[in-house]
N, C-alpha and C. Protein backbone atom coordinates (compact mmCIF):
# COMPACT_ATOMS: atom_id res chain seq x y z
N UNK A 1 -29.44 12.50 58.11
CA UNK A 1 -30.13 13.04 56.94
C UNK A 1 -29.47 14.36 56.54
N UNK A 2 -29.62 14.89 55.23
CA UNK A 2 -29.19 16.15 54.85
C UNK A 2 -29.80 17.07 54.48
N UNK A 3 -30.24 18.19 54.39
CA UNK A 3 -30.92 19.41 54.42
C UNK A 3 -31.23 18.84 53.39
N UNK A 4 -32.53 19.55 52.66
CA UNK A 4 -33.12 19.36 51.47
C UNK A 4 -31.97 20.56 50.29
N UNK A 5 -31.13 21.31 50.93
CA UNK A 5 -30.42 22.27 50.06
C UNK A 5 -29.17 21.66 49.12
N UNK A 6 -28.65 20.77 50.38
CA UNK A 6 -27.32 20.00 50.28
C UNK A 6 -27.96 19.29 48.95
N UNK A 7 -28.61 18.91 49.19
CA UNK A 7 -29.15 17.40 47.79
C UNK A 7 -29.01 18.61 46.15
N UNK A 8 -29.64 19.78 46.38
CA UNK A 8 -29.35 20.07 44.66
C UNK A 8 -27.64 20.20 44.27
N UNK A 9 -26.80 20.45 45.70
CA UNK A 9 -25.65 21.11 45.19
C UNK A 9 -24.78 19.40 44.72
N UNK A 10 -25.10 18.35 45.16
CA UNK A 10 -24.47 16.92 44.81
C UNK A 10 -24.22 17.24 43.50
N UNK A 11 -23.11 16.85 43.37
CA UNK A 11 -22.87 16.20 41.51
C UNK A 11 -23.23 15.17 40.97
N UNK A 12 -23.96 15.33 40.10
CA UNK A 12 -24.75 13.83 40.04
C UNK A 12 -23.47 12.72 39.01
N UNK A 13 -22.94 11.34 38.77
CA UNK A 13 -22.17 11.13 38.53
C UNK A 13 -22.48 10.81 36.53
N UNK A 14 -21.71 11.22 35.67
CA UNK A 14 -21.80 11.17 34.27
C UNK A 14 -22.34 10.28 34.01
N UNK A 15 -23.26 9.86 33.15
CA UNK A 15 -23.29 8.27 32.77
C UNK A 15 -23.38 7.83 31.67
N UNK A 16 -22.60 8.97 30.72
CA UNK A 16 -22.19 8.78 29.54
C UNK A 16 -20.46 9.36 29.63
N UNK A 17 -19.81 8.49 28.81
CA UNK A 17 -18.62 8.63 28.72
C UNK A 17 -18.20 9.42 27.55
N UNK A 18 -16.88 9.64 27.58
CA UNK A 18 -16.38 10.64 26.56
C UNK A 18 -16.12 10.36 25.30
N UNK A 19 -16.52 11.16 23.98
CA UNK A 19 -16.37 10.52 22.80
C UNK A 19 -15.38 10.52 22.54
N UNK A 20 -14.56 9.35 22.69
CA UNK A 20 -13.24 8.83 22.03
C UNK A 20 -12.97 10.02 20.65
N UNK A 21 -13.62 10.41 19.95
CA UNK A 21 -13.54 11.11 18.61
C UNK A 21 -13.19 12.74 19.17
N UNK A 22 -13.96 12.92 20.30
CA UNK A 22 -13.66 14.43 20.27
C UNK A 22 -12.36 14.52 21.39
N UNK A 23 -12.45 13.00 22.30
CA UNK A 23 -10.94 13.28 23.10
C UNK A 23 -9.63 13.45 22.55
N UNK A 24 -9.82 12.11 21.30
CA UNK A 24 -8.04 12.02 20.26
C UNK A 24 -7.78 13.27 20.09
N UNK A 25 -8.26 14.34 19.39
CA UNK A 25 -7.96 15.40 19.35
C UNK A 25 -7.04 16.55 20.22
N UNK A 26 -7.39 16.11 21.62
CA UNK A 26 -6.81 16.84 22.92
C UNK A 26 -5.53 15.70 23.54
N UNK A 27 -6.04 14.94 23.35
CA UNK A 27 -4.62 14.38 23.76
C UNK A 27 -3.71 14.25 22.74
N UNK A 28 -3.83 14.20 21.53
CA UNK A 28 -2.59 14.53 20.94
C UNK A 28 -2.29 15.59 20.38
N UNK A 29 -2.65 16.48 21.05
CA UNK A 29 -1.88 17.95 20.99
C UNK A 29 -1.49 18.24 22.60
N UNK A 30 -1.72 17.44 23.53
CA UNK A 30 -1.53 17.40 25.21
C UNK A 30 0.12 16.97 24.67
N UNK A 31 0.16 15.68 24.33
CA UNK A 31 0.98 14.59 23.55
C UNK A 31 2.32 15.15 23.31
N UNK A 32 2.02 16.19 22.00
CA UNK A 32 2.79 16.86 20.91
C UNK A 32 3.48 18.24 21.60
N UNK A 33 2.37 19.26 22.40
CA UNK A 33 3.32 20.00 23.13
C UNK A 33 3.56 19.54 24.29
N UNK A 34 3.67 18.51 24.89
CA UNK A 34 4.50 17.49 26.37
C UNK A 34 5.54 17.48 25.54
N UNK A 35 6.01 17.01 24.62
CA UNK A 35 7.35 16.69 23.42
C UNK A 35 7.69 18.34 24.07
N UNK A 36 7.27 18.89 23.20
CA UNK A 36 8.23 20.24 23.00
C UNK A 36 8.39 20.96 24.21
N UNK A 37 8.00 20.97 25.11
CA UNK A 37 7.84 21.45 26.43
C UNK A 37 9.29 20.72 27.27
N UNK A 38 9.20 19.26 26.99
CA UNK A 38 10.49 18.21 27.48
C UNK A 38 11.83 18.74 27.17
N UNK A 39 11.47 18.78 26.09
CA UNK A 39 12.71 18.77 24.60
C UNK A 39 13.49 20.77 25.27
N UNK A 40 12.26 21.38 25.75
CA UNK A 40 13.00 22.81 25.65
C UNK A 40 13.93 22.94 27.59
N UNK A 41 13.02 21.97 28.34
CA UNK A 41 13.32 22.17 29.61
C UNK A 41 14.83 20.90 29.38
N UNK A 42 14.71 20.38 28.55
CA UNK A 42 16.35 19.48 28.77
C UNK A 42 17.39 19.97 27.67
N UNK A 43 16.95 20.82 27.41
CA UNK A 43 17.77 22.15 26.69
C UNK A 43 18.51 23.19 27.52
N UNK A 44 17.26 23.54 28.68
CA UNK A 44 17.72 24.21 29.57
C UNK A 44 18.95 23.69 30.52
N UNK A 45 18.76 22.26 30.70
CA UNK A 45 19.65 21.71 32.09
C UNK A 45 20.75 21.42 31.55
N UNK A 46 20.96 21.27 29.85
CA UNK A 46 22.15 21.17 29.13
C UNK A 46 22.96 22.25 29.23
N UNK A 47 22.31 23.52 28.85
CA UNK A 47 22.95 25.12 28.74
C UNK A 47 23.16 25.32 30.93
N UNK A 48 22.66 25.14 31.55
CA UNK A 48 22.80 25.21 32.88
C UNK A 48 23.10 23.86 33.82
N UNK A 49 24.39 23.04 33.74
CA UNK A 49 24.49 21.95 34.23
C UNK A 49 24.70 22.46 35.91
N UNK A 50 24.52 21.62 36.53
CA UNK A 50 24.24 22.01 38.22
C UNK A 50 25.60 20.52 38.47
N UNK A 51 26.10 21.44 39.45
CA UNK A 51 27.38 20.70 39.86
C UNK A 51 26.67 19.61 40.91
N UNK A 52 27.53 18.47 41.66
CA UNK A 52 27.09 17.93 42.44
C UNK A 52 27.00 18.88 43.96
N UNK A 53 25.84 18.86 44.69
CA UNK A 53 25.13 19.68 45.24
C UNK A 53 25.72 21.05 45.40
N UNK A 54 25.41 21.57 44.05
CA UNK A 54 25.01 22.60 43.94
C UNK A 54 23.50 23.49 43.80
N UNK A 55 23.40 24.80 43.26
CA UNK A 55 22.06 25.22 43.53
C UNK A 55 21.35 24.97 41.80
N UNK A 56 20.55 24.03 41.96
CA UNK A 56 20.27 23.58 40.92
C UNK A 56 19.19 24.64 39.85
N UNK A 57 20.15 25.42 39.08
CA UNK A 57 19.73 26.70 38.58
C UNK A 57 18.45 26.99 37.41
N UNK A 58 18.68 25.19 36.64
CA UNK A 58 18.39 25.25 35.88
C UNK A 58 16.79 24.80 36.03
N UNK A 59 16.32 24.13 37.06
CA UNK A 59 15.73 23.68 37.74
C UNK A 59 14.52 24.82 38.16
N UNK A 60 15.23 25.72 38.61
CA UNK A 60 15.08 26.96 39.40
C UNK A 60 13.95 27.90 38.11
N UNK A 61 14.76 28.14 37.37
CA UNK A 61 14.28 29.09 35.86
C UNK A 61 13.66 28.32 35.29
N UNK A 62 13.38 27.25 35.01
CA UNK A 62 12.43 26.59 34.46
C UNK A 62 11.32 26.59 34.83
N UNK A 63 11.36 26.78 36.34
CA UNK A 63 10.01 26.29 36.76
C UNK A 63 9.50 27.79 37.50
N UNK A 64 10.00 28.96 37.07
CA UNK A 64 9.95 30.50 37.29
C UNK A 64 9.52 30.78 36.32
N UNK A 65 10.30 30.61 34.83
CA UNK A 65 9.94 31.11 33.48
C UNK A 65 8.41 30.57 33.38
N UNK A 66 8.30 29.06 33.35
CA UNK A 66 7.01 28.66 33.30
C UNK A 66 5.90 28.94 33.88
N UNK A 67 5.94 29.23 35.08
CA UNK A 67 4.98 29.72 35.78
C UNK A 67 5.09 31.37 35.16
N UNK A 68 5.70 32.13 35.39
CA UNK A 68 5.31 33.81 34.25
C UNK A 68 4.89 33.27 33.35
N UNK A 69 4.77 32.54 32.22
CA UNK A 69 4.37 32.47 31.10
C UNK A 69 3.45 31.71 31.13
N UNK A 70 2.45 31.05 32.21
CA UNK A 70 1.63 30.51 32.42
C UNK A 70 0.42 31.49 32.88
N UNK A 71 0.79 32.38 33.59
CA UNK A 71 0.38 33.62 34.05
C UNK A 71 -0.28 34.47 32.63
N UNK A 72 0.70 34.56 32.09
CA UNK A 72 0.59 35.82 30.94
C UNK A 72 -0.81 34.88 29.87
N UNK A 73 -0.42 33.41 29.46
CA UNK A 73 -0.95 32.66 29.13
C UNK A 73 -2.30 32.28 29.23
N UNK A 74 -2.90 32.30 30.26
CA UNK A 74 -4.20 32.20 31.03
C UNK A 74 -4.96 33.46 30.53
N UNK A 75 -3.94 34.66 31.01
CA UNK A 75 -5.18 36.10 30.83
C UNK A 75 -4.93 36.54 29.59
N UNK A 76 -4.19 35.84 28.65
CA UNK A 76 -4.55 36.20 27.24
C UNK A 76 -6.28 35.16 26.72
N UNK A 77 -5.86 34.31 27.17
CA UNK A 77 -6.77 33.38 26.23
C UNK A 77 -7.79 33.64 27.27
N UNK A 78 -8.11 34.52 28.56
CA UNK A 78 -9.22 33.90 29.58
C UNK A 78 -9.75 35.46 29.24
N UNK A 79 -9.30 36.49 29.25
CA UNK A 79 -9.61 38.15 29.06
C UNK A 79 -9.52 38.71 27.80
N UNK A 80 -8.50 38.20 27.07
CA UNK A 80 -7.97 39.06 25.74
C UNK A 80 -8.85 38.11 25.07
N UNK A 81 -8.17 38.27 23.67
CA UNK A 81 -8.53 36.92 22.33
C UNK A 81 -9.33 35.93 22.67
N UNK A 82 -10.48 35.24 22.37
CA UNK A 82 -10.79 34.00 21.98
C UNK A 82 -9.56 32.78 21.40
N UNK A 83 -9.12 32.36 22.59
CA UNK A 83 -8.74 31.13 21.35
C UNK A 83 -8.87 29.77 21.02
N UNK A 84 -8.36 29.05 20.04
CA UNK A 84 -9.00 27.99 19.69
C UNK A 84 -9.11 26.43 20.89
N UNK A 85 -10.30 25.63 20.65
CA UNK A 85 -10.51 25.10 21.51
C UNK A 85 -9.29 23.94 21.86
N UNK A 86 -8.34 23.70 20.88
CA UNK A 86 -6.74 22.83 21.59
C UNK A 86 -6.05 23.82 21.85
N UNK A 87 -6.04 25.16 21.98
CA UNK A 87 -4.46 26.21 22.13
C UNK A 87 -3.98 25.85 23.40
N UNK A 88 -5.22 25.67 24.64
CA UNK A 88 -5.05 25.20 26.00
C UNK A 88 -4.70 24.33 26.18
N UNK A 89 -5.37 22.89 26.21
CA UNK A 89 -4.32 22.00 26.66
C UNK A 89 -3.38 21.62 25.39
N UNK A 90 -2.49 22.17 24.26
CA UNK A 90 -1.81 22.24 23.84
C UNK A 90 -0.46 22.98 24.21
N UNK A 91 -0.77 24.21 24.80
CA UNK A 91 0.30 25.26 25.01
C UNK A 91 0.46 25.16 26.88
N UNK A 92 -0.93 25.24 27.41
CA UNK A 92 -1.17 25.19 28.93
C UNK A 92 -0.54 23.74 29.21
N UNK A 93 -1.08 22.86 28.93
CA UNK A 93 -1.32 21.30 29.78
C UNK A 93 -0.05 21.01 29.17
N UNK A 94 0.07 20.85 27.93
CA UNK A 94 1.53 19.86 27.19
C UNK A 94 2.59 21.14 26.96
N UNK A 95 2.90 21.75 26.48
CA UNK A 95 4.23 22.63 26.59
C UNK A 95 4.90 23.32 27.78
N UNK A 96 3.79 23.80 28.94
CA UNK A 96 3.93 23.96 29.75
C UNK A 96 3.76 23.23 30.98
N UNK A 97 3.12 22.20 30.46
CA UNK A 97 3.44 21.03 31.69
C UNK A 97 4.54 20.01 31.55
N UNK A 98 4.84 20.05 30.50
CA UNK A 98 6.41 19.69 29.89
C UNK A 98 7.39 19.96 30.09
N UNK A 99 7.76 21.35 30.37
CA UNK A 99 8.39 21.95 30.00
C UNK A 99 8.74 22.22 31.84
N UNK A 100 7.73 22.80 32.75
CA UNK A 100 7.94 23.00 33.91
C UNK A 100 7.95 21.88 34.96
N UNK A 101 8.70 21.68 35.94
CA UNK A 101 8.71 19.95 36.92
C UNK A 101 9.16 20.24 38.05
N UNK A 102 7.91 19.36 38.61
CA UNK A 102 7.67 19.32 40.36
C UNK A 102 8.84 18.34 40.56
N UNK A 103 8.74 17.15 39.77
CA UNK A 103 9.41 16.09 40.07
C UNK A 103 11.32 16.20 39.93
N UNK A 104 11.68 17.07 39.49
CA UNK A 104 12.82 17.40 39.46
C UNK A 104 12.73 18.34 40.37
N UNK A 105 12.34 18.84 40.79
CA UNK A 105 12.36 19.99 42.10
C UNK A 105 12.75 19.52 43.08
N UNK A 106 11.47 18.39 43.63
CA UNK A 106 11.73 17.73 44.62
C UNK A 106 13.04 16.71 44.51
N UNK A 107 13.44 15.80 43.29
CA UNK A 107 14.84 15.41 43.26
C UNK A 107 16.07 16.38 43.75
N UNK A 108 15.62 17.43 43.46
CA UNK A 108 17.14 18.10 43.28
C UNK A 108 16.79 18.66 45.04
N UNK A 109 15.89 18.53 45.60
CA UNK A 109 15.75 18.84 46.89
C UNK A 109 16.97 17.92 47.92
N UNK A 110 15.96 16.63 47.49
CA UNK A 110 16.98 15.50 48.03
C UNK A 110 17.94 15.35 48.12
N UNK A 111 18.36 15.83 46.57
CA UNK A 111 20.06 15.53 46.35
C UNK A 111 20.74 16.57 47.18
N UNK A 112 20.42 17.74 47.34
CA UNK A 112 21.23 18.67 48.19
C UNK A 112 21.02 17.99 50.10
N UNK A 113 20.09 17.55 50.12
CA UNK A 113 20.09 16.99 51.27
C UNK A 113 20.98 15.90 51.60
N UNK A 114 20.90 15.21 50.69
CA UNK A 114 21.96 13.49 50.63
C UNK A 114 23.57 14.43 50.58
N UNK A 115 23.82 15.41 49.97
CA UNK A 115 24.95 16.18 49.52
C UNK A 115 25.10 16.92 50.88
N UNK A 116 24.60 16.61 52.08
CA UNK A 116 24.90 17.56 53.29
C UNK A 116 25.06 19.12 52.90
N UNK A 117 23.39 19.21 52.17
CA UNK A 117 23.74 20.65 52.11
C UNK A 117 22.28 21.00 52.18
N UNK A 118 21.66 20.42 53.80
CA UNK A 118 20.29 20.73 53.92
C UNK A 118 20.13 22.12 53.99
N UNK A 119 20.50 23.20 54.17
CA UNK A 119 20.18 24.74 54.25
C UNK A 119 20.20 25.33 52.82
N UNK A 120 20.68 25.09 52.07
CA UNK A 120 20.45 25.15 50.51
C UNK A 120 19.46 24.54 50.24
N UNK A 121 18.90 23.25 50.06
CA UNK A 121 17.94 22.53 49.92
C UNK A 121 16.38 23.47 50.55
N UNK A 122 16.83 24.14 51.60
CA UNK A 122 15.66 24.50 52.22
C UNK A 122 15.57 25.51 51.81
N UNK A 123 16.39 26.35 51.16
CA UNK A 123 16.96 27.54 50.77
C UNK A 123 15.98 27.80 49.14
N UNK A 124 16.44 26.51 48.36
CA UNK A 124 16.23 26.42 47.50
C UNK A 124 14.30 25.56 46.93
N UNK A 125 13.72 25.07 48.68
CA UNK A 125 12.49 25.03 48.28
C UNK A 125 11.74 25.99 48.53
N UNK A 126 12.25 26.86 49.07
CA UNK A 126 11.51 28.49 49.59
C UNK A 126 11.47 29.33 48.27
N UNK A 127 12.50 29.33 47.84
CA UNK A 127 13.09 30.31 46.56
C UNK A 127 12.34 30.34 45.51
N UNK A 128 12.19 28.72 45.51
CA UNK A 128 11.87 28.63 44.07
C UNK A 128 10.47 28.35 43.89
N UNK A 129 9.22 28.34 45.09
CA UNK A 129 8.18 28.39 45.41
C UNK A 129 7.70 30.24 45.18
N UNK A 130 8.48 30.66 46.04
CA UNK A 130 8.54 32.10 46.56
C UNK A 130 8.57 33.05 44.96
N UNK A 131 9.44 32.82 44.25
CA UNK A 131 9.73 33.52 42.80
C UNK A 131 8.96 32.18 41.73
N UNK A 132 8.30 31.38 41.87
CA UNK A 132 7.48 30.64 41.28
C UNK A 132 6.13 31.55 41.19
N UNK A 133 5.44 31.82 42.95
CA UNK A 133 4.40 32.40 42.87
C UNK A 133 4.57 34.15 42.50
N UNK A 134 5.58 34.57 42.62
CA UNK A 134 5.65 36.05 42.34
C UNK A 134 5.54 36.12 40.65
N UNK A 135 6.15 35.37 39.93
CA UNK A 135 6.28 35.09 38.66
C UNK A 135 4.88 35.02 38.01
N UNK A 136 3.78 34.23 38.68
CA UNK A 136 3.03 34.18 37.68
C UNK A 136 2.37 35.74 38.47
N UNK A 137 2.26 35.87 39.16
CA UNK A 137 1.17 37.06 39.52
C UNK A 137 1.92 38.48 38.97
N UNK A 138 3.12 38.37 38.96
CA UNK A 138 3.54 39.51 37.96
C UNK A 138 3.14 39.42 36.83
N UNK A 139 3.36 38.51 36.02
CA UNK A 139 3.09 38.12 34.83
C UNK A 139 1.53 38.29 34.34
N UNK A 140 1.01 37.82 34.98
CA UNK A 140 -0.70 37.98 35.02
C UNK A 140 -1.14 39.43 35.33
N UNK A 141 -0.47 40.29 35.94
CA UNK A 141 -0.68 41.42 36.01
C UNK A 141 -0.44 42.17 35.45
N UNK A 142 0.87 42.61 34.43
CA UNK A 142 1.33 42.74 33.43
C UNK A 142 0.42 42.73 32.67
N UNK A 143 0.05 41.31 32.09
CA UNK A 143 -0.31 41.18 30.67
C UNK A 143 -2.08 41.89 30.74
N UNK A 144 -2.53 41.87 32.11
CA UNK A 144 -3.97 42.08 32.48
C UNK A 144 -3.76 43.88 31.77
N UNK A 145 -2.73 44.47 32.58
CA UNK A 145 -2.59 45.83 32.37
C UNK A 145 -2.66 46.44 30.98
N UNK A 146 -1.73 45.60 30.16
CA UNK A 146 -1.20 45.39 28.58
C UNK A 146 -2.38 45.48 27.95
N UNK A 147 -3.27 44.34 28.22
CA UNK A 147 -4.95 44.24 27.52
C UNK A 147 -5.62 45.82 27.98
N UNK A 148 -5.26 46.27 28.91
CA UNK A 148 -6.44 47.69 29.80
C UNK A 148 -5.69 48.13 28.80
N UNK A 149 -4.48 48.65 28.31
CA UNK A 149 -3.94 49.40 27.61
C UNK A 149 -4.69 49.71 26.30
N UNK A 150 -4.54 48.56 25.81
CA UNK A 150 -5.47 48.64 24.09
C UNK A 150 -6.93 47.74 23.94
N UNK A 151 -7.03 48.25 22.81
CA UNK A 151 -8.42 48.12 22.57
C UNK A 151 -9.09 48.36 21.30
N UNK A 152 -10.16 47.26 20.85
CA UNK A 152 -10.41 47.15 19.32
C UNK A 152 -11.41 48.46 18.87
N UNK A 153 -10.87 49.60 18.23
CA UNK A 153 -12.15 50.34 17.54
C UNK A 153 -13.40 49.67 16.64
N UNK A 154 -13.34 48.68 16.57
CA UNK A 154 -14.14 48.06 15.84
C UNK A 154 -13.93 48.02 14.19
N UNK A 155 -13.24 48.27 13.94
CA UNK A 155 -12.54 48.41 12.28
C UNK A 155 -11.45 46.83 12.52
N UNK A 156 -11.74 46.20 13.89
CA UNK A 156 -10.43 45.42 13.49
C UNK A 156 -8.75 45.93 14.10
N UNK A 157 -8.65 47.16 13.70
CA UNK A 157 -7.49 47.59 14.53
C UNK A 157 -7.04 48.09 15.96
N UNK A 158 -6.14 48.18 15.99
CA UNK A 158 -5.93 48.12 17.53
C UNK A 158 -5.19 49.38 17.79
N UNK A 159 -5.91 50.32 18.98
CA UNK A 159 -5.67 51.53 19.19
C UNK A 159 -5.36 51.92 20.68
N UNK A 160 -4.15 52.61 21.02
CA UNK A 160 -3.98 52.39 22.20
C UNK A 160 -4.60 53.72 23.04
N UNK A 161 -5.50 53.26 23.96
CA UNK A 161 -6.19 54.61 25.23
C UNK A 161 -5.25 55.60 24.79
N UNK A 162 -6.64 56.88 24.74
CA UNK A 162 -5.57 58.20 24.43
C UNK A 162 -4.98 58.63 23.33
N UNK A 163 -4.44 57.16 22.70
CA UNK A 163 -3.43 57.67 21.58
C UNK A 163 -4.00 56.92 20.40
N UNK A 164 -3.83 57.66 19.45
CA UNK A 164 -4.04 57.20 17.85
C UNK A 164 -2.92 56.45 17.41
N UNK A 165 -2.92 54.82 17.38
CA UNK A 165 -1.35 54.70 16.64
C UNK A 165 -1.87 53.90 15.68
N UNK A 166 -2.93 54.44 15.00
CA UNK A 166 -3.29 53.92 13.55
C UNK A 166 -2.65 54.27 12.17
């Protein structure tokens, strides 16, 4: 049996499903920035081609850049601004889940491994984990600071602590 406490915290299971009308909306802007998110990260591996086992660079900054700008991303729309109810999984879920990849990570892991070049490989899943997570928490900290910086007088404009730059 289970405490009488355990029973309120259960999730009870939906038993209405989602309105097809208000989902289309989110998935095709999930959809539309997945496109542009693709389109910019195979832009990247074009401008940064990675030799055969080499340190796969492009790989590397993609999935660094994305995570900072996922960072910065979050504490604008979660602290700063209101924004609109697709900006998230438009810009979050599809441009930046597009755009950044586990699944090429772990390929290009392999390949340095198959390429007898397991100490790079290991080299390169530390690295790019390691400056993955530093990336967004800089980034998020940054932009957290940026917001402490300014602030609305209520006229609408934006005035920075201390200083008048109206």
């Amino acid at each position: 049996m289970t405490a009488p406490e355990a029973e309120s915290l259960r999730v009870q299971p939906s038993r209405s499903r989602p309105d097809p009308r208000t989902q289309a909306p989110v998935v095709a802007v999930v959809a539309a920035g997945g496109a542009l998110g693709a389109v910019a990260r195979y832009a990247l591996a074009l401008a940064l081609p990675t030799a055969a086992g080499g340190f796969p660079w492009a790989t590397f900054w993609t999935n660094v850049v994305g995570c900072a700008v996922i960072g910065s991303f979050l504490v604008l729309i979660t602290e700063g601004r209101p924004a609109h109810r697709l900006v998230r999984p438009f810009f979050g879920t599809g441009v930046l889940g597009g755009f950044t990849t586990f699944s090429t990570y772990a390929v290009d892991i392999q390949k340095l491994v198959d390429h007898g070049r397991p100490a790079t490989g290991l080299a390169y899943l530390a690295a790019t984990l390691c400056a993955a997570l530093a990336a967004v928490w800089c980034a998020a900290t940054a932009t957290r600071r940026a917001l402490s910086l300014t602030h609305t007088d209520g006229t609408g404009k934006t005035d920075v602590k201390g200083k008048n730059s109206l």
